[in-house]
N, C-alpha and C. Protein backbone atom coordinates (compact mmCIF):
# COMPACT_ATOMS: atom_id res chain seq x y z
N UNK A 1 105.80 37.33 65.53
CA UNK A 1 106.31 38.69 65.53
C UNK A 1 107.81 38.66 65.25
N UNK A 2 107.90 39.34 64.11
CA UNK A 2 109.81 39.56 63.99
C UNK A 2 110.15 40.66 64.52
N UNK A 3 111.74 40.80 64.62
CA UNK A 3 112.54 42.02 64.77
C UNK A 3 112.24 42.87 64.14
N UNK A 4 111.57 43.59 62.86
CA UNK A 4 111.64 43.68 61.68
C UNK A 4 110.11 44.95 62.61
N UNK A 5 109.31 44.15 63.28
CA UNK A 5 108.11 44.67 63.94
C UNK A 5 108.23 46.11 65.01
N UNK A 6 109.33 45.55 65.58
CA UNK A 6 109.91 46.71 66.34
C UNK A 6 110.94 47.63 66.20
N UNK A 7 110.91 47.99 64.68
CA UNK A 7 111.74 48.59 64.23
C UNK A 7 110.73 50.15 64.39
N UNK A 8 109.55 50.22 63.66
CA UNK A 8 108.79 51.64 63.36
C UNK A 8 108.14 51.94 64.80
N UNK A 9 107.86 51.15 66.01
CA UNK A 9 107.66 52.00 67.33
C UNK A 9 108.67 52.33 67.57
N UNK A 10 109.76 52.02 67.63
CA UNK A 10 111.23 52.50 67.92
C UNK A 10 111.12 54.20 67.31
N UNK A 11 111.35 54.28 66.17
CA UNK A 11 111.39 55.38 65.22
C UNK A 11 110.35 56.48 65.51
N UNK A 12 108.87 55.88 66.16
CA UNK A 12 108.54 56.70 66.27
C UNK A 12 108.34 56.78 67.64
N UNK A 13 109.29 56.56 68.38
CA UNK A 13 109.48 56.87 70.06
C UNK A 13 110.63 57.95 69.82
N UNK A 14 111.55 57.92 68.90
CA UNK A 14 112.65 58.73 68.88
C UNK A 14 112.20 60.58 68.16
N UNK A 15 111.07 60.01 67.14
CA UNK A 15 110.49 61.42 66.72
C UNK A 15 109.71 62.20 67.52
N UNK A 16 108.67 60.98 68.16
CA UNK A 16 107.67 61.93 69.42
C UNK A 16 109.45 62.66 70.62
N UNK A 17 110.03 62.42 71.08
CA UNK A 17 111.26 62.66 71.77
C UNK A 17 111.62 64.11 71.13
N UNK A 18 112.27 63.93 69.43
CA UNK A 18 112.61 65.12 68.86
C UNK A 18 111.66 66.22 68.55
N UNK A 19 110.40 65.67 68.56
CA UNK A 19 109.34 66.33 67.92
C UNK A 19 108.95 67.86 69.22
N UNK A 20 108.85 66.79 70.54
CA UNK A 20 108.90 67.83 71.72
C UNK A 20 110.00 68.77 72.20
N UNK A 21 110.98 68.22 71.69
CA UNK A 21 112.48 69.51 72.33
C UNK A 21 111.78 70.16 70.97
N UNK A 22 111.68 69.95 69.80
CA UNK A 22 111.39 71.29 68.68
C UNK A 22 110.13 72.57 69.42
N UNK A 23 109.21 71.63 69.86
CA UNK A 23 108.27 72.28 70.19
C UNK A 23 108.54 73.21 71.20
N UNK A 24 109.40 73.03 72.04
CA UNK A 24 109.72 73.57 73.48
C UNK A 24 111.02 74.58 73.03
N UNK A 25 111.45 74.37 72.33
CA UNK A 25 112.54 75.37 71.41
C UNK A 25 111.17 76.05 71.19
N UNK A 26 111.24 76.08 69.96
CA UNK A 26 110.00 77.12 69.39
C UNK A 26 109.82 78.22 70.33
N UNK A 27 108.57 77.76 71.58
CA UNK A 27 107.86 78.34 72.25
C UNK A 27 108.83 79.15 73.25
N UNK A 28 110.24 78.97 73.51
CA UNK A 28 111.37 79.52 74.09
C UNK A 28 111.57 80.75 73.43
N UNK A 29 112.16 80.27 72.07
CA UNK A 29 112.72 81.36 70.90
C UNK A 29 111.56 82.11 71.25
N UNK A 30 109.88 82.07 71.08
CA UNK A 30 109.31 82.37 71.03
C UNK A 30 109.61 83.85 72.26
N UNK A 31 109.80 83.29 73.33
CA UNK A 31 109.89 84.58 74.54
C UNK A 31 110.93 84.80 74.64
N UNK A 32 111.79 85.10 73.84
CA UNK A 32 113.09 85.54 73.61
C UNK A 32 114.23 84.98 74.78
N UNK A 33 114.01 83.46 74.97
CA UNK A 33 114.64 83.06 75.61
C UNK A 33 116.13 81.68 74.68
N UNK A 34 116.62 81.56 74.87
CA UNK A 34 117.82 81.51 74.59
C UNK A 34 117.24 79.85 74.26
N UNK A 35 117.86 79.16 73.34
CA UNK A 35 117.65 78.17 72.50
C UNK A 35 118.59 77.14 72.07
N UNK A 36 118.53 75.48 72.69
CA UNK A 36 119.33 75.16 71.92
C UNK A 36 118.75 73.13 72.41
N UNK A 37 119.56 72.25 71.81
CA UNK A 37 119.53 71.19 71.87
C UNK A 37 120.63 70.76 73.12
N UNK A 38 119.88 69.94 73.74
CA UNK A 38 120.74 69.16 75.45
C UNK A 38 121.29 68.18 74.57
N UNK A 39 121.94 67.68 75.35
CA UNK A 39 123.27 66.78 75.03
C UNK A 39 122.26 65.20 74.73
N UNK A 40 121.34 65.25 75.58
CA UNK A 40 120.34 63.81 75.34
C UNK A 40 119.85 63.54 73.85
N UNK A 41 119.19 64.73 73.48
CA UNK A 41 118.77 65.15 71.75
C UNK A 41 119.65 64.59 70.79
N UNK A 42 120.93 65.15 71.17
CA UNK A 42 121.69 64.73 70.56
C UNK A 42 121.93 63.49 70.25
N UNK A 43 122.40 63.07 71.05
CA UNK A 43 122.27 61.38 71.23
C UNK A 43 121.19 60.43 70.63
N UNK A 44 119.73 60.99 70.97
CA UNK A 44 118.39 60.90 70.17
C UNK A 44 119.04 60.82 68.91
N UNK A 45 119.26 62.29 68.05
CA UNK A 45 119.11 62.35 66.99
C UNK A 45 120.24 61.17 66.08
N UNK A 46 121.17 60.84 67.10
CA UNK A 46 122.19 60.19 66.15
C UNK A 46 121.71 58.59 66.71
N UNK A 47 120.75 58.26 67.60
CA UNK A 47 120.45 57.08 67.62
C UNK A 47 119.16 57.07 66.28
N UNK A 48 118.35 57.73 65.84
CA UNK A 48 117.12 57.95 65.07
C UNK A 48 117.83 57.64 63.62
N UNK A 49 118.93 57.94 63.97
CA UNK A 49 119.97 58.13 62.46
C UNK A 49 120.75 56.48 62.24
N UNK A 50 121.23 56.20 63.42
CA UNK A 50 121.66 54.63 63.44
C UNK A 50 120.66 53.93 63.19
N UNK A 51 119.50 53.76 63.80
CA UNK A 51 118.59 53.02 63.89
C UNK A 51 118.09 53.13 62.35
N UNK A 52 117.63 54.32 61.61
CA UNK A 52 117.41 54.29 60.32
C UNK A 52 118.18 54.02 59.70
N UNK A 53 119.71 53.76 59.28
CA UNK A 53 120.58 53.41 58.45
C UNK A 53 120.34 52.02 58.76
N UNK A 54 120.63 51.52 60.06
CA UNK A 54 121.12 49.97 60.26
C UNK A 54 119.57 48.58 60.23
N UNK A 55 118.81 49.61 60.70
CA UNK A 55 117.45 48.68 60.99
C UNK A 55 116.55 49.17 59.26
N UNK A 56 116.95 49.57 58.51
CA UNK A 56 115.60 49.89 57.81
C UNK A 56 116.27 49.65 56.28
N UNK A 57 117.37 51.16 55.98
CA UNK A 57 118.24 50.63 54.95
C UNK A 57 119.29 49.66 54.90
N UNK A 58 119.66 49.24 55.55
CA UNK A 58 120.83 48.11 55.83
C UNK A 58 120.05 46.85 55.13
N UNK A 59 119.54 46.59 56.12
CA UNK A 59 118.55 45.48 55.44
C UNK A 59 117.72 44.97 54.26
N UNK A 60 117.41 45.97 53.88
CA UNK A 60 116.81 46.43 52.52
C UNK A 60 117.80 45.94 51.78
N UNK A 61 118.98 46.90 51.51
CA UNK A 61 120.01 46.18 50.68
C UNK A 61 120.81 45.28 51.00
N UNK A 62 121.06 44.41 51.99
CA UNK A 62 121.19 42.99 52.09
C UNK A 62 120.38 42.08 52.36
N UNK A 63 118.94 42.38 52.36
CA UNK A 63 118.00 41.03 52.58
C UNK A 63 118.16 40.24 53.56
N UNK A 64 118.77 40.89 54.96
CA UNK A 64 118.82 40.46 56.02
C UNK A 64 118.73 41.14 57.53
N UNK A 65 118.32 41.11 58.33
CA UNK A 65 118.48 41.51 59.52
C UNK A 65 118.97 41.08 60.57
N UNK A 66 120.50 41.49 60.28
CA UNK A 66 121.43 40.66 61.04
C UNK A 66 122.39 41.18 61.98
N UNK A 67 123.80 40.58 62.22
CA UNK A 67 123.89 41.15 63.95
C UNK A 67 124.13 42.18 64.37
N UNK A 68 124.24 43.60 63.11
CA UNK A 68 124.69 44.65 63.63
C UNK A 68 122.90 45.33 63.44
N UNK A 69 122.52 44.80 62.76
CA UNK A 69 120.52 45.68 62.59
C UNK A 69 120.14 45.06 64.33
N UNK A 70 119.92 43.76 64.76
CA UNK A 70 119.95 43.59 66.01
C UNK A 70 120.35 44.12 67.50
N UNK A 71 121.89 44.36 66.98
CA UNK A 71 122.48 45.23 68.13
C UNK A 71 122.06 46.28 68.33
N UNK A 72 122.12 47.41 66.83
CA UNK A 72 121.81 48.69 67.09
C UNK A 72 120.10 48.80 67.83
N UNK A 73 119.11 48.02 67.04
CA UNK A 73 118.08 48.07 67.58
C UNK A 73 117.97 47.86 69.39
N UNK A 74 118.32 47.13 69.79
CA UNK A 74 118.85 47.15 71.25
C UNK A 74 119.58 48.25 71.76
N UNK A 75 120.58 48.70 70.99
CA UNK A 75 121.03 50.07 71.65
C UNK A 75 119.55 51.44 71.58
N UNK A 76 119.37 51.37 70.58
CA UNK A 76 118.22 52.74 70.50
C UNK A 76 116.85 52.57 71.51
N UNK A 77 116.68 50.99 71.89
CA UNK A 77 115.79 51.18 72.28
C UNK A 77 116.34 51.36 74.15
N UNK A 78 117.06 51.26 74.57
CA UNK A 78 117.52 51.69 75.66
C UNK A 78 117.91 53.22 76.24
N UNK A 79 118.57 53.45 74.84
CA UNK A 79 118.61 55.18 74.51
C UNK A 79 117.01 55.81 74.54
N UNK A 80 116.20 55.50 73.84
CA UNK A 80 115.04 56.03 74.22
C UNK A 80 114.13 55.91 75.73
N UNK A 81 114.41 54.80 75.72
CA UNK A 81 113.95 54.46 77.29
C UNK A 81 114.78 55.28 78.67
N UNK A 82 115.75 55.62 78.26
CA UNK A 82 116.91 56.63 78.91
C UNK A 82 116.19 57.73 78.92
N UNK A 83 115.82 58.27 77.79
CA UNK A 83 115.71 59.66 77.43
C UNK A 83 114.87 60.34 78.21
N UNK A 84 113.82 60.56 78.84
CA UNK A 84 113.61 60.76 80.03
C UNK A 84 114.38 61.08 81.02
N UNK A 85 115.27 60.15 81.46
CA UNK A 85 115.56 60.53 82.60
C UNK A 85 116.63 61.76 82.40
N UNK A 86 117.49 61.75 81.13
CA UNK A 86 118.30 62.53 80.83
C UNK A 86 117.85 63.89 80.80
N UNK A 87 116.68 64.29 80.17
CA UNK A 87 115.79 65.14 80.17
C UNK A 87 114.85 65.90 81.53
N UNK A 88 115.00 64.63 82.44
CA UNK A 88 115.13 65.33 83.35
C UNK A 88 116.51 66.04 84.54
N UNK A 89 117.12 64.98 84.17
CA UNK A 89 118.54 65.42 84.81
C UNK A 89 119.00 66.53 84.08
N UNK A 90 118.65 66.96 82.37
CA UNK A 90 119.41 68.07 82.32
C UNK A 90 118.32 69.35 82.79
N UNK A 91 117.10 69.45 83.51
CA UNK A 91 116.63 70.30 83.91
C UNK A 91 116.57 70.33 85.62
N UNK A 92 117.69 69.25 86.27
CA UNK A 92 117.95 69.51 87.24
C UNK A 92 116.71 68.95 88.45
N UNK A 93 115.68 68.42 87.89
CA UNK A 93 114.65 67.84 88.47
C UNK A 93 115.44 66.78 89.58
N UNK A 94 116.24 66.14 89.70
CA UNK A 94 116.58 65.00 90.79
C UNK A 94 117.24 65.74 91.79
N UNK A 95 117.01 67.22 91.98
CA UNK A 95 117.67 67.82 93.25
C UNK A 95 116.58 68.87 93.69
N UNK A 96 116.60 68.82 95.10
CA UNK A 96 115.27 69.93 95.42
C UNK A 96 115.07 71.06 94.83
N UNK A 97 117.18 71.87 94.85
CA UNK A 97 117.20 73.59 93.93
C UNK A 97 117.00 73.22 92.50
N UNK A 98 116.50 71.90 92.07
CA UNK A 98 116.57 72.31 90.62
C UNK A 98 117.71 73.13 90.14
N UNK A 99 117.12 73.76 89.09
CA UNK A 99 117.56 74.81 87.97
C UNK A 99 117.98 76.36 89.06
N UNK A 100 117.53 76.24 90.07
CA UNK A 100 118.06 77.68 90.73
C UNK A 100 118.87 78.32 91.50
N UNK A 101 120.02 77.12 91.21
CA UNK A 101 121.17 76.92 90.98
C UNK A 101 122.05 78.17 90.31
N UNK A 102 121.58 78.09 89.74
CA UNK A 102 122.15 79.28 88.36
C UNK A 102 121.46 80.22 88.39
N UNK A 103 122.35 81.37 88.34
CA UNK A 103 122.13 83.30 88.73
C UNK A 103 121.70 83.59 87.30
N UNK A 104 120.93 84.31 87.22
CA UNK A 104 120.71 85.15 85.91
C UNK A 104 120.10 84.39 85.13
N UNK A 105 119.44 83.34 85.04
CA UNK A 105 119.31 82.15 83.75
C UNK A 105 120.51 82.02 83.02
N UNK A 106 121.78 81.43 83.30
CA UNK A 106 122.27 81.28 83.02
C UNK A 106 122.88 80.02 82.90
N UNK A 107 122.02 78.89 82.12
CA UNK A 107 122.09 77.61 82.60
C UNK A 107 123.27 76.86 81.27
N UNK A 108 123.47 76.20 81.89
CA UNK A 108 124.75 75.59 81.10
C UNK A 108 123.94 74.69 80.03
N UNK A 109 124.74 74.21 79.00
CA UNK A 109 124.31 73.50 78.02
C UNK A 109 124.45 71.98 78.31
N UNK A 110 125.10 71.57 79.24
CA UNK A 110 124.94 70.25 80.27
C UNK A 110 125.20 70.68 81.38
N UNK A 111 124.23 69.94 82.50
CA UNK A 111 124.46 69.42 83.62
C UNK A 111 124.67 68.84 84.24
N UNK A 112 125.41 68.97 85.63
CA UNK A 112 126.03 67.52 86.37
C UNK A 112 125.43 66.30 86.84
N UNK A 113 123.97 66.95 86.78
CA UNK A 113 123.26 65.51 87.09
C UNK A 113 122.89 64.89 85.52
N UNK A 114 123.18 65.65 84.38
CA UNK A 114 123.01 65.23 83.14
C UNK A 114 123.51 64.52 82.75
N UNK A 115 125.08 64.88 83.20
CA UNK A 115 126.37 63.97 82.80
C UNK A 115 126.38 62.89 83.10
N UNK A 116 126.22 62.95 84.63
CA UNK A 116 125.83 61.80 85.14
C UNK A 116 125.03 60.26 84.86
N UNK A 117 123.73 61.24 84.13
CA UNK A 117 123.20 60.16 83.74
C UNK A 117 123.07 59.80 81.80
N UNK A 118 123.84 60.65 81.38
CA UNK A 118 124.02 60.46 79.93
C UNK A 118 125.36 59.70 80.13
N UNK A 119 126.15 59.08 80.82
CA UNK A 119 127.51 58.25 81.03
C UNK A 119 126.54 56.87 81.68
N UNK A 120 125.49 56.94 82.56
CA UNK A 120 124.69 55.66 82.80
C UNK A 120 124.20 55.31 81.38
N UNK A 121 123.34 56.45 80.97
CA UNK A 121 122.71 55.65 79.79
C UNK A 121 123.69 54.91 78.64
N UNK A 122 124.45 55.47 78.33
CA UNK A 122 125.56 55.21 77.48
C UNK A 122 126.27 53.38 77.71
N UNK A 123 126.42 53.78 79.24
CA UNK A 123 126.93 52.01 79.62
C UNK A 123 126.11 51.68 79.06
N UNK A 124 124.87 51.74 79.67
CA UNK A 124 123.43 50.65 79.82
C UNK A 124 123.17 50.45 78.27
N UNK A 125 123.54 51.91 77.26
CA UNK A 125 123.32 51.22 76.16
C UNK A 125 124.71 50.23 75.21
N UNK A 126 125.34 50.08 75.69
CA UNK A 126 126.79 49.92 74.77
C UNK A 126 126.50 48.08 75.46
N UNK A 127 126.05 47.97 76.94
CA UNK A 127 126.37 47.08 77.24
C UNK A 127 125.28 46.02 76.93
N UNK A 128 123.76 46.96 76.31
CA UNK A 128 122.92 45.73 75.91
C UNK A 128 123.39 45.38 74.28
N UNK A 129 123.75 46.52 73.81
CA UNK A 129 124.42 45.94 72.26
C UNK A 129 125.69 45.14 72.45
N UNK A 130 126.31 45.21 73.55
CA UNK A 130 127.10 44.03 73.21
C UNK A 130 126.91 42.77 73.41
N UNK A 131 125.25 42.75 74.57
CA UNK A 131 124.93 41.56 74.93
C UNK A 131 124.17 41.18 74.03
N UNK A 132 123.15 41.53 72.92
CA UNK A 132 123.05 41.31 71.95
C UNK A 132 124.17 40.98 70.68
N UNK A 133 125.27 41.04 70.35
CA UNK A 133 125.96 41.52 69.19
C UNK A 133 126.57 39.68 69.92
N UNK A 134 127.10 39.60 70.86
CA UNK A 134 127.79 38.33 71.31
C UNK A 134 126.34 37.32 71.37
N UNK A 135 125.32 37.27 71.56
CA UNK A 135 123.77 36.60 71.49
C UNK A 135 123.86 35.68 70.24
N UNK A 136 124.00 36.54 69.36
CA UNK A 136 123.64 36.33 67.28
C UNK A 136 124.81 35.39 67.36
């Protein structure tokens, strides 16, 4: 099994991820409720974007998979494995009041237990790409 193998579950751990905030948008917009992408998505979308430049085209045009296709792959896959929890921290799930917190639906576009753990995930991911990137 190469590196090379765990490149397309990766990719498609990051789409099933984007695929559900679309869906859950939708069905929001749908009841005229207010719409937008959490700060985790984000992150998703620009790891889905690293991971496709560095793990798929990178390689392609150098005929190698080398220490930065390695690293990043280690970063995304920690970011996805994150993503969860971020997703739940930005709906406030790790505190009994939840979301009811906030008067009116008036929920912020991050939360403090979000922050919280989108600054964990972030170490956890910076620090396995560097333990990878110094590895190679």
């Amino acid at each position: 099994m190469t590196l090379h193998s765990f490149v397309t579950p990766l990719i498609a751990l990051q789409f099933v991820a984007f695929g559900w905030r679309i869906n859950r948008e939708v069905m929001m917009e749908g009841k005229g409720e207010r719409t937008w992408f959490p700060a985790s998505d984000w992150l998703n979308i620009l790891s889905l974007m690293a991971v496709s430049f560095c793990c798929v085209l990178w390689p392609i045009y150098t005929q190698a998979f080398g220490r930065l296709s390695k690293s990043v792959l280690a970063v995304g896959y920690v970011l996805i494995a994150l993503h969860p929890v971020s997703q739940a921290a930005h709906y406030r799930l790790f505190s009994r009041k939840g979301r009811s917190v906030y008067k009116d639906k008036k929920w912020p576009w991050i939360t403090d237990q979000e922050i919280a753990s989108l600054l964990l995930t972030l170490v956890a991911a910076m620090l396995s790409g560097w333990i990878v990137w110094r590895a190679v």
